[in-house]
C-alpha atoms as a PDB file:
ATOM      1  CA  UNK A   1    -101.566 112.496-176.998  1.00  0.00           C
ATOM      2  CA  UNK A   2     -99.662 110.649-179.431  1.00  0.00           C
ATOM      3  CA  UNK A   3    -101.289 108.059-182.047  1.00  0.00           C
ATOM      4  CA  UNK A   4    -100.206 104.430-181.878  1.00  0.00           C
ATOM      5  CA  UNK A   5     -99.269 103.411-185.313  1.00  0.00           C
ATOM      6  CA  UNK A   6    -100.413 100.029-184.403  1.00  0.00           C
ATOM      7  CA  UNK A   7    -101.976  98.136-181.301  1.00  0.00           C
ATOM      8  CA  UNK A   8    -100.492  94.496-180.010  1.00  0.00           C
ATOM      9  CA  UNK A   9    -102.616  91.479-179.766  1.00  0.00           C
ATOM     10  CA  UNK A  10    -101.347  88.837-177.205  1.00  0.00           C
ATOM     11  CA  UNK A  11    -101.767  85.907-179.403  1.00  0.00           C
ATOM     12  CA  UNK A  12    -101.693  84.903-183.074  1.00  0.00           C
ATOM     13  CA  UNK A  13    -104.021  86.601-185.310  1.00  0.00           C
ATOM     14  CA  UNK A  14    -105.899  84.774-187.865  1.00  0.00           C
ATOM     15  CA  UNK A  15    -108.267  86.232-191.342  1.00  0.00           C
ATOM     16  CA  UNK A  16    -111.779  86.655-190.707  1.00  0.00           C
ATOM     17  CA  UNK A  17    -111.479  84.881-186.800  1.00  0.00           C
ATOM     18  CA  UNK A  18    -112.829  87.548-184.058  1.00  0.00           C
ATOM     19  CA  UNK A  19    -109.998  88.656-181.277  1.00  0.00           C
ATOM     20  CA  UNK A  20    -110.312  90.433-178.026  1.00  0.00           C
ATOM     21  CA  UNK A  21    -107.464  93.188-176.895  1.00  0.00           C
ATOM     22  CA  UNK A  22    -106.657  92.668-173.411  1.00  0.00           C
ATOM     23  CA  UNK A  23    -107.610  95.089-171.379  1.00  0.00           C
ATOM     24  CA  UNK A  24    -104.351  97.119-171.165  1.00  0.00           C
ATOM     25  CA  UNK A  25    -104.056  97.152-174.964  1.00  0.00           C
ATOM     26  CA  UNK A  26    -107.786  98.495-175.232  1.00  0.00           C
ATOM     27  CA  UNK A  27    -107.761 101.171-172.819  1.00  0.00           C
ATOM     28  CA  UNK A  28    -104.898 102.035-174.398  1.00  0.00           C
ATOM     29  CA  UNK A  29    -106.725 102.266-178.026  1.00  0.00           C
ATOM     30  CA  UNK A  30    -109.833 103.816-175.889  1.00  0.00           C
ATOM     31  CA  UNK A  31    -108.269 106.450-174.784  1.00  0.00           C
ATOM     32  CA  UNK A  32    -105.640 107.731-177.769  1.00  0.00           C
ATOM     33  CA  UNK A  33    -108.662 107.388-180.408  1.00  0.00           C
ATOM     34  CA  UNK A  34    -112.155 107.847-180.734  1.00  0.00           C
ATOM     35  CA  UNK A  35    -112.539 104.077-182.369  1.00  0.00           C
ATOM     36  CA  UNK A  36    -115.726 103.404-183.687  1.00  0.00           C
ATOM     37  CA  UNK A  37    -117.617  99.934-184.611  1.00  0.00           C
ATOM     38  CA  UNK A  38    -116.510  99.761-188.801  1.00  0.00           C
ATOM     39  CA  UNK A  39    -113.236 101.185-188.374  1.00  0.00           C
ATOM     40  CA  UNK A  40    -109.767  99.870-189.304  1.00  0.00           C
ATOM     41  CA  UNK A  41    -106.713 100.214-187.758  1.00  0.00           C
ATOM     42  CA  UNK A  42    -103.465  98.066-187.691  1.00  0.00           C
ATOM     43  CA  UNK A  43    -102.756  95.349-184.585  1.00  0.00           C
ATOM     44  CA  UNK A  44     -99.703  92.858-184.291  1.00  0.00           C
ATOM     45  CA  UNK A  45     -99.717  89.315-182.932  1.00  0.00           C
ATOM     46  CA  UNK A  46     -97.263  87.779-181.129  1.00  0.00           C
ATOM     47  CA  UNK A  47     -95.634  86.098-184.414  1.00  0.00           C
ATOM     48  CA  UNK A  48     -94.838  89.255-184.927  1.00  0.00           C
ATOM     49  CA  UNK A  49     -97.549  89.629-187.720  1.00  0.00           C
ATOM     50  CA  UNK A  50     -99.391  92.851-188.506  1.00  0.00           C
ATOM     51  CA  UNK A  51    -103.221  92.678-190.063  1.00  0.00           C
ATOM     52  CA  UNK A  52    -105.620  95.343-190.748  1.00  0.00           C
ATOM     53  CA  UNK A  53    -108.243  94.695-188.594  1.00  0.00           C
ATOM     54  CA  UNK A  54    -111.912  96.333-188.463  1.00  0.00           C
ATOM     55  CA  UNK A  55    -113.278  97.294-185.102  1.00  0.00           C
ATOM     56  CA  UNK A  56    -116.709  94.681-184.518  1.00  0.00           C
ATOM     57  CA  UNK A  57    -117.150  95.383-180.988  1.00  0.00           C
ATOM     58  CA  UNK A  58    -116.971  97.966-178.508  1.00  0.00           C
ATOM     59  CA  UNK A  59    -117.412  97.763-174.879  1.00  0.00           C
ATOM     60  CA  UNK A  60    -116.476 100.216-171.971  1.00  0.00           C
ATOM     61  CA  UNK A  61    -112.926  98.311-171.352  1.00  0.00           C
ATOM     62  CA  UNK A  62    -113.434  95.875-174.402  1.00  0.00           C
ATOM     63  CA  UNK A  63    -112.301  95.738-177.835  1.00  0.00           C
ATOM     64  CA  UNK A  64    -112.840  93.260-180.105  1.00  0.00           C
ATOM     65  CA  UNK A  65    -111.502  93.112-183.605  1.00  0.00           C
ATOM     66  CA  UNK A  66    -111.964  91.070-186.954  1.00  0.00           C
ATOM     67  CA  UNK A  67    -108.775  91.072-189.206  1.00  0.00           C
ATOM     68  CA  UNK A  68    -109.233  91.621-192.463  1.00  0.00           C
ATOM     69  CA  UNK A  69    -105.842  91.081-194.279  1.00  0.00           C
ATOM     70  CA  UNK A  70    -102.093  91.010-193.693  1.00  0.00           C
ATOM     71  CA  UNK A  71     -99.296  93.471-194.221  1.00  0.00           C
ATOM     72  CA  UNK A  72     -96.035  94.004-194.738  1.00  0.00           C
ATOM     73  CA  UNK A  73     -93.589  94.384-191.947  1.00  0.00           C
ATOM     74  CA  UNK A  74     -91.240  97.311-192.586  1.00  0.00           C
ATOM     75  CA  UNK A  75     -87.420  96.395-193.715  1.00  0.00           C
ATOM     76  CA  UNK A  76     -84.816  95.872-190.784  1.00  0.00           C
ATOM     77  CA  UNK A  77     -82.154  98.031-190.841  1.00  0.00           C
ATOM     78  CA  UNK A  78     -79.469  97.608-193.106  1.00  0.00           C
ATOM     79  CA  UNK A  79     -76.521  97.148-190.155  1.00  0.00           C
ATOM     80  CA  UNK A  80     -77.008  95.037-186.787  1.00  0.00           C
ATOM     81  CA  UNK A  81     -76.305  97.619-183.789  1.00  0.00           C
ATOM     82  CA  UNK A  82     -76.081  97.158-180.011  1.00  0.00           C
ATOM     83  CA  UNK A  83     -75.173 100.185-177.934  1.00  0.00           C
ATOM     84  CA  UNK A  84     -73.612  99.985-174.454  1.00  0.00           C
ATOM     85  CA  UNK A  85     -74.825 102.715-172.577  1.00  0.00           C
ATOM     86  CA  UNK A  86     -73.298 104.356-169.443  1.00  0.00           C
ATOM     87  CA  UNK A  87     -76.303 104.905-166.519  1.00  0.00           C
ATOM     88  CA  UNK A  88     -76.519 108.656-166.648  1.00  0.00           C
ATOM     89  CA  UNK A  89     -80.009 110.528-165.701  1.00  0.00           C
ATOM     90  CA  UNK A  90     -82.943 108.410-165.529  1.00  0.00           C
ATOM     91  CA  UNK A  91     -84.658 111.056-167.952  1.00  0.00           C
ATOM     92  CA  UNK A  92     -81.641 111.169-170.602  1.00  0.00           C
ATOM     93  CA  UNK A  93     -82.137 107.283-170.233  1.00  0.00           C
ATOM     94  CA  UNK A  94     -85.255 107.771-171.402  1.00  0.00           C
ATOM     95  CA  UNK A  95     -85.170 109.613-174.491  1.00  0.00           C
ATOM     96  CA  UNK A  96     -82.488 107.384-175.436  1.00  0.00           C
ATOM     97  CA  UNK A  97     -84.333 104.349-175.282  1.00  0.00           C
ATOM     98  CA  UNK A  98     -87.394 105.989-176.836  1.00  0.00           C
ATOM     99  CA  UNK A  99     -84.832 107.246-179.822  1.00  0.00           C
ATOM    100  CA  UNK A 100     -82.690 103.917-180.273  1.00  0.00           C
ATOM    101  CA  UNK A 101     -85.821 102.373-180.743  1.00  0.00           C
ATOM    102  CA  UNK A 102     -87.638 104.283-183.350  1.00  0.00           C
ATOM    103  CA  UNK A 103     -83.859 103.946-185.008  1.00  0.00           C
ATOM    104  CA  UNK A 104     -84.047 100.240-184.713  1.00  0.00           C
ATOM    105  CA  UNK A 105     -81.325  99.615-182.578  1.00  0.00           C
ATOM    106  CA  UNK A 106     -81.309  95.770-181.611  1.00  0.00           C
ATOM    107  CA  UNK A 107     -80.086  96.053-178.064  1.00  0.00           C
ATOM    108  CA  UNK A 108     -79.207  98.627-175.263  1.00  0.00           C
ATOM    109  CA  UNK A 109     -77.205  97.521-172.106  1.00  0.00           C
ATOM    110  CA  UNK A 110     -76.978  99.554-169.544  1.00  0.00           C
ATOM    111  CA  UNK A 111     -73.867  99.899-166.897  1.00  0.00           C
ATOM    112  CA  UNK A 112     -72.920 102.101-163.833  1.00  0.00           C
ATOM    113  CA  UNK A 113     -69.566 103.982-165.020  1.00  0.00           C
ATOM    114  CA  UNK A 114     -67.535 105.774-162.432  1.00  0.00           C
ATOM    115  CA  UNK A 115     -68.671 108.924-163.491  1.00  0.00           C
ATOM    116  CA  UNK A 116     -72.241 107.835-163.568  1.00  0.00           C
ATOM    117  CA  UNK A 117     -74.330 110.499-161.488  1.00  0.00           C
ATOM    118  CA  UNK A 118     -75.890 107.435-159.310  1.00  0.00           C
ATOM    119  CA  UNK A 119     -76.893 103.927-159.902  1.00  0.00           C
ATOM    120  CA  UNK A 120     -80.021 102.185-161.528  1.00  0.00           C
ATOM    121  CA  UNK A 121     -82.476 101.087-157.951  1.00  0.00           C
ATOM    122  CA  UNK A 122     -85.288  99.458-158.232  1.00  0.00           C
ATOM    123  CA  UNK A 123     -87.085  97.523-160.776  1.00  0.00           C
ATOM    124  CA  UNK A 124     -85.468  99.793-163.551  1.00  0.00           C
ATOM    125  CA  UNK A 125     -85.943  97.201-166.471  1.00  0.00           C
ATOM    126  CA  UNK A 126     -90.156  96.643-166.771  1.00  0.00           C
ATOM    127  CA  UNK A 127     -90.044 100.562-166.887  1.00  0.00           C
ATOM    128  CA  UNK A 128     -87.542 100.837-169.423  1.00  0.00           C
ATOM    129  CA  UNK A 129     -89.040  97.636-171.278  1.00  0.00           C
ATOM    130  CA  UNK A 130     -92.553  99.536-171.335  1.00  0.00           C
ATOM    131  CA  UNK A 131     -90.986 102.740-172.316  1.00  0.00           C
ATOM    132  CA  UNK A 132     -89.422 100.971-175.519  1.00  0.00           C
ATOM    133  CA  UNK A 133     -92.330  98.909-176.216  1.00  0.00           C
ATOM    134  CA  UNK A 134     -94.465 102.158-176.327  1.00  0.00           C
ATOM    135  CA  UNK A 135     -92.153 103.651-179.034  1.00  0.00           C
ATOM    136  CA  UNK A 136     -91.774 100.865-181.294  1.00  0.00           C
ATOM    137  CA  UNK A 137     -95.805 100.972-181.684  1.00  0.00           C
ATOM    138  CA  UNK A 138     -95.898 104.840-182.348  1.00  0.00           C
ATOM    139  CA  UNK A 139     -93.076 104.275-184.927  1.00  0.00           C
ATOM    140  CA  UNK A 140     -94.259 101.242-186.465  1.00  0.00           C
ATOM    141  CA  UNK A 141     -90.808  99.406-185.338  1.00  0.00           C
ATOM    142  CA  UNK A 142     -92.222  95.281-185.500  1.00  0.00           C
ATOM    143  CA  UNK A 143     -89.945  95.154-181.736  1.00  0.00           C
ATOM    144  CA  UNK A 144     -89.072  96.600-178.824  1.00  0.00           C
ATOM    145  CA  UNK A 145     -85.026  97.391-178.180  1.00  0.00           C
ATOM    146  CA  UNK A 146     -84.234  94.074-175.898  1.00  0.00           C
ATOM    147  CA  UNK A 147     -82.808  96.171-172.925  1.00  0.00           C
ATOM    148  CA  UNK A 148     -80.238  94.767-170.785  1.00  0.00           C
ATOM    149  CA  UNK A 149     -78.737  95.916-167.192  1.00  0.00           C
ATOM    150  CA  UNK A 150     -75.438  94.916-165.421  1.00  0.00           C
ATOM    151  CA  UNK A 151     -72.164  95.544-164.947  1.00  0.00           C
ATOM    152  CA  UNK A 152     -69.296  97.532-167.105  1.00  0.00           C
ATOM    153  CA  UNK A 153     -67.015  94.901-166.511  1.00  0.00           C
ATOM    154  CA  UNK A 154     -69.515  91.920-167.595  1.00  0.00           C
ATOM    155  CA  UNK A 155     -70.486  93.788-170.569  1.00  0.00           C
ATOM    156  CA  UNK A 156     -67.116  94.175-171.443  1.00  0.00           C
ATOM    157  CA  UNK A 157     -66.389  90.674-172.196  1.00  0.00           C
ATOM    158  CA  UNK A 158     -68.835  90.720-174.970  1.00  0.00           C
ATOM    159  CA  UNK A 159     -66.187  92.353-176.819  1.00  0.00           C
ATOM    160  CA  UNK A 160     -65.237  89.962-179.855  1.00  0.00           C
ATOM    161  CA  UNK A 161     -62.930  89.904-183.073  1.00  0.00           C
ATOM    162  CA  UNK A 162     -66.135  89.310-184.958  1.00  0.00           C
ATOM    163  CA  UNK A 163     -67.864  92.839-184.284  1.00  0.00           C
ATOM    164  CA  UNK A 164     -66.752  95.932-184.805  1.00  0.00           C
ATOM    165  CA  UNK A 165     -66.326  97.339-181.101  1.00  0.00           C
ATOM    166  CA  UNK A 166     -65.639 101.380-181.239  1.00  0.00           C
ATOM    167  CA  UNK A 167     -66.271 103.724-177.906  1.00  0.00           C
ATOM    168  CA  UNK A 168     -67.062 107.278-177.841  1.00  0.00           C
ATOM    169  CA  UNK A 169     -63.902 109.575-176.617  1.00  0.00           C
ATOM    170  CA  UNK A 170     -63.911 113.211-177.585  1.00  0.00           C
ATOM    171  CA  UNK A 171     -59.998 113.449-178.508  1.00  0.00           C
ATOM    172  CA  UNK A 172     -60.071 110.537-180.060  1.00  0.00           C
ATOM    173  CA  UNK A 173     -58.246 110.897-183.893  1.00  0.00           C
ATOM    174  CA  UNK A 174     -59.887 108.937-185.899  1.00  0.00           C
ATOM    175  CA  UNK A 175     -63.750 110.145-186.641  1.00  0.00           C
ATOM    176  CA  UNK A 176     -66.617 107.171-186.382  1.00  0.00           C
ATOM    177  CA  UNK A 177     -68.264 107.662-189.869  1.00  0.00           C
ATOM    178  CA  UNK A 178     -64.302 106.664-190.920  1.00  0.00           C
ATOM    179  CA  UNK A 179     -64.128 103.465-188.924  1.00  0.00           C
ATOM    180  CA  UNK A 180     -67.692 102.640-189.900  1.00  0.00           C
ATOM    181  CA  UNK A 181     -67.192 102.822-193.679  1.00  0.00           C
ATOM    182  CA  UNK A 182     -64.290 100.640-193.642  1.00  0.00           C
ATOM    183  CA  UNK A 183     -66.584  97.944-191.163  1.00  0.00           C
ATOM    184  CA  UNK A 184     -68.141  95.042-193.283  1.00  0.00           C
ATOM    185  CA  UNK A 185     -71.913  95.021-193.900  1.00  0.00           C
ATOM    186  CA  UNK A 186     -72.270  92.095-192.074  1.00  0.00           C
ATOM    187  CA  UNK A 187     -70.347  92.870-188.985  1.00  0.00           C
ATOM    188  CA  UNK A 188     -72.288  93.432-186.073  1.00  0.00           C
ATOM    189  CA  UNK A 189     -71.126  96.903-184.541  1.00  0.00           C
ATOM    190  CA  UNK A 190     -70.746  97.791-180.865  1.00  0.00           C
ATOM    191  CA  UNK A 191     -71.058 101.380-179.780  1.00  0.00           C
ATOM    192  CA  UNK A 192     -69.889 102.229-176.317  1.00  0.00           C
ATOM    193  CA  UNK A 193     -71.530 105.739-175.281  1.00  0.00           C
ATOM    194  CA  UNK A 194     -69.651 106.882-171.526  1.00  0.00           C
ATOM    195  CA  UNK A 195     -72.043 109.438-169.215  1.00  0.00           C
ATOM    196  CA  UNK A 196     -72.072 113.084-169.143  1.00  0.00           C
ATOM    197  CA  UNK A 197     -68.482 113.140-167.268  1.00  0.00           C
ATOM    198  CA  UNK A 198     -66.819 110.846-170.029  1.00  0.00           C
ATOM    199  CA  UNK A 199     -65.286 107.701-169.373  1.00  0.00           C
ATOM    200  CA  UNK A 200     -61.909 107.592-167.069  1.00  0.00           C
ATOM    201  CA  UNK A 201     -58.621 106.348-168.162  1.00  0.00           C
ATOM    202  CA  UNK A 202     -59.158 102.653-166.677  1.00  0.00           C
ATOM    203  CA  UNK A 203     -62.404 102.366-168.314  1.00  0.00           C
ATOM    204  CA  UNK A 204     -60.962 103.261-171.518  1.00  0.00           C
ATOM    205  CA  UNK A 205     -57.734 101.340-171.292  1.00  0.00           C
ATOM    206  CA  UNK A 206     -60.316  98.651-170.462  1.00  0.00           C
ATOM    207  CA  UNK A 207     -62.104  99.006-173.504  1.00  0.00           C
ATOM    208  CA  UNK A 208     -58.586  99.110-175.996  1.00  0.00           C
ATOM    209  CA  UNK A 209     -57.523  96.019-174.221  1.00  0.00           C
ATOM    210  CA  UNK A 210     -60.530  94.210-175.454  1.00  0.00           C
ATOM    211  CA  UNK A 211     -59.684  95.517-178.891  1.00  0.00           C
ATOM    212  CA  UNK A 212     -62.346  98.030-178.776  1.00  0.00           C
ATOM    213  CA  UNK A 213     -61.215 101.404-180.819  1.00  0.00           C
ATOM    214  CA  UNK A 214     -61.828 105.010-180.067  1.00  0.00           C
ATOM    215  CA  UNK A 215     -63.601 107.321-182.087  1.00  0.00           C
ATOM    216  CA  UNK A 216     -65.038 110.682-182.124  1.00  0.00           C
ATOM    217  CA  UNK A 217     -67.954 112.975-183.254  1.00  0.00           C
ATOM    218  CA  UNK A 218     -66.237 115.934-183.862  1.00  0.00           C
ATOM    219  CA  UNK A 219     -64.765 118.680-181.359  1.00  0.00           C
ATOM    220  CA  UNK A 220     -67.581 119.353-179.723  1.00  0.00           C
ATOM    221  CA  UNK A 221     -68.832 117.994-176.004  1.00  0.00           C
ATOM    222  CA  UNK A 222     -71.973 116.299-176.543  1.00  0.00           C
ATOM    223  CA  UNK A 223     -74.613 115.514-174.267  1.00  0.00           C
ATOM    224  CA  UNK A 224     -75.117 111.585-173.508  1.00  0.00           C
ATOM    225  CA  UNK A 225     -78.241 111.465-175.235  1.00  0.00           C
ATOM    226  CA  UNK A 226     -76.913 113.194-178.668  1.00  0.00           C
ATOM    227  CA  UNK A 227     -74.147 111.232-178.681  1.00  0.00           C
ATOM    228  CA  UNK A 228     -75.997 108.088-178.214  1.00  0.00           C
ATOM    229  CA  UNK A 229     -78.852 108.902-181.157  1.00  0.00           C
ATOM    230  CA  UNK A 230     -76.286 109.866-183.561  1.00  0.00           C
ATOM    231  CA  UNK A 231     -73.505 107.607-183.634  1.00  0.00           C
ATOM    232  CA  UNK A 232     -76.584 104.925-183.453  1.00  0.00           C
ATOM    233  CA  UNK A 233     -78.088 106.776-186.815  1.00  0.00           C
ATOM    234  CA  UNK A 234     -74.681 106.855-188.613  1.00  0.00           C
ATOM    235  CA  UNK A 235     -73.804 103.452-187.458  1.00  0.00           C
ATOM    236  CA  UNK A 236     -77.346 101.944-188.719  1.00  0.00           C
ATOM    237  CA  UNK A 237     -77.085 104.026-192.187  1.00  0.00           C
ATOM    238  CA  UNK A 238     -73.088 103.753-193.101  1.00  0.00           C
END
């Protein structure tokens, strides 16, 4: 079982004043560690804040903590980066959002493309909420990717001349570590990431028409997932 780098407390932590987990958040640090009364581990607040806090009390499906002292929050990433992500297998969905968050990707919307396998049913977003929440504690990530779900043709219009707006296409000729190093610093970028079949020529005559430029990875095929995790690692890093 993994180890949560840090455990959330659903309110705003204060030195040397006693606070209770809820219950979700203590089974939680119940089960993944042994915890005993004296010792220290890291919980954020709501702000978000982080404190070293020492363990006080211990009951069956109770925690209760005293913080000590604050830290610092690691540094954001150096580039703002929102990925557009077309519904492929719910497990590849997974690992991507589990990835793009440990990256520090600020948001992920994702959209039924024609060549998408089938489409999101259900409640998809709690799940996929939860599953990013859980990764941005074991990484130490302050948030959560903000995860979005709708339509390719909504998303679309988000599109602007102030971003940089690039989508994934295999044959495209320009490579996307090239487009990205010419992109200002402060330029939010928007990566478009098509499913396992690729997008079709509408969707990507779509995407040019709303001044959205090709780019691609190399000459290989690459699954959805590796496409998604590196062109979000290059575009964070460039």
């Amino acid at each position: 079982m993994v180890l949560m780098s840090y455990f959330l407390y659903s309110g705003k932590l204060h030195i040397n004043i006693p606070a209770t987990l809820d219950k979700e958040e203590a089974a939680h640090l119940l089960l993944s560690r042994r915890v005993k009364v004296g010792e220290q581990i890291e919980v954020q607040d709501t702000i978000p804040n982080r404190f070293i806090c020492s363990v006080s009390k211990l009951g069956k499906k109770d925690v209760t903590l005293n913080p000590l002292y604050q830290v610092e929050l690691p540094p954001p990433p150096k580039r703002t980066v929102h990925v557009y992500q077309a519904y492929t297998a719910e497990q590849t969905i997974h690992t991507i959002i589990q990835k793009l968050t440990e990256l520090g990707v600020q948001t992920l919307s994702i959209f039924p493309s024609k060549h998408s396998p089938a489409r999101p049913l259900g409640d998809k977003l709690s799940r996929w909420q939860r599953i990013s929440l859980e990764a941005a504690k074991q990484s130490g990530r302050p948030l959560p990717v903000s995860i979005r779900l709708d339509t390719f043709t909504n998303f679309i219009k988000t599109c602007t001349p102030e971003s940089q707006n690039i989508f994934l296409s295999q044959h495209a000729p320009k490579r996307l570590v090239d487009l990205l190093s010419k992109t200002k610093a402060s330029a939010p970028i928007h990566l478009w990431i098509g499913p396992e079949g690729g997008w079709t020529p509408d969707e990507e005559a779509q995407l040019t028409a709303q001044g959205a430029e090709p780019a691609c990875m190399g000459p290989y095929t690459l699954r959805a997932e590796t496409a998604a995790i590196v062109a979000s690692g290059i575009a964070l890093n460039v």
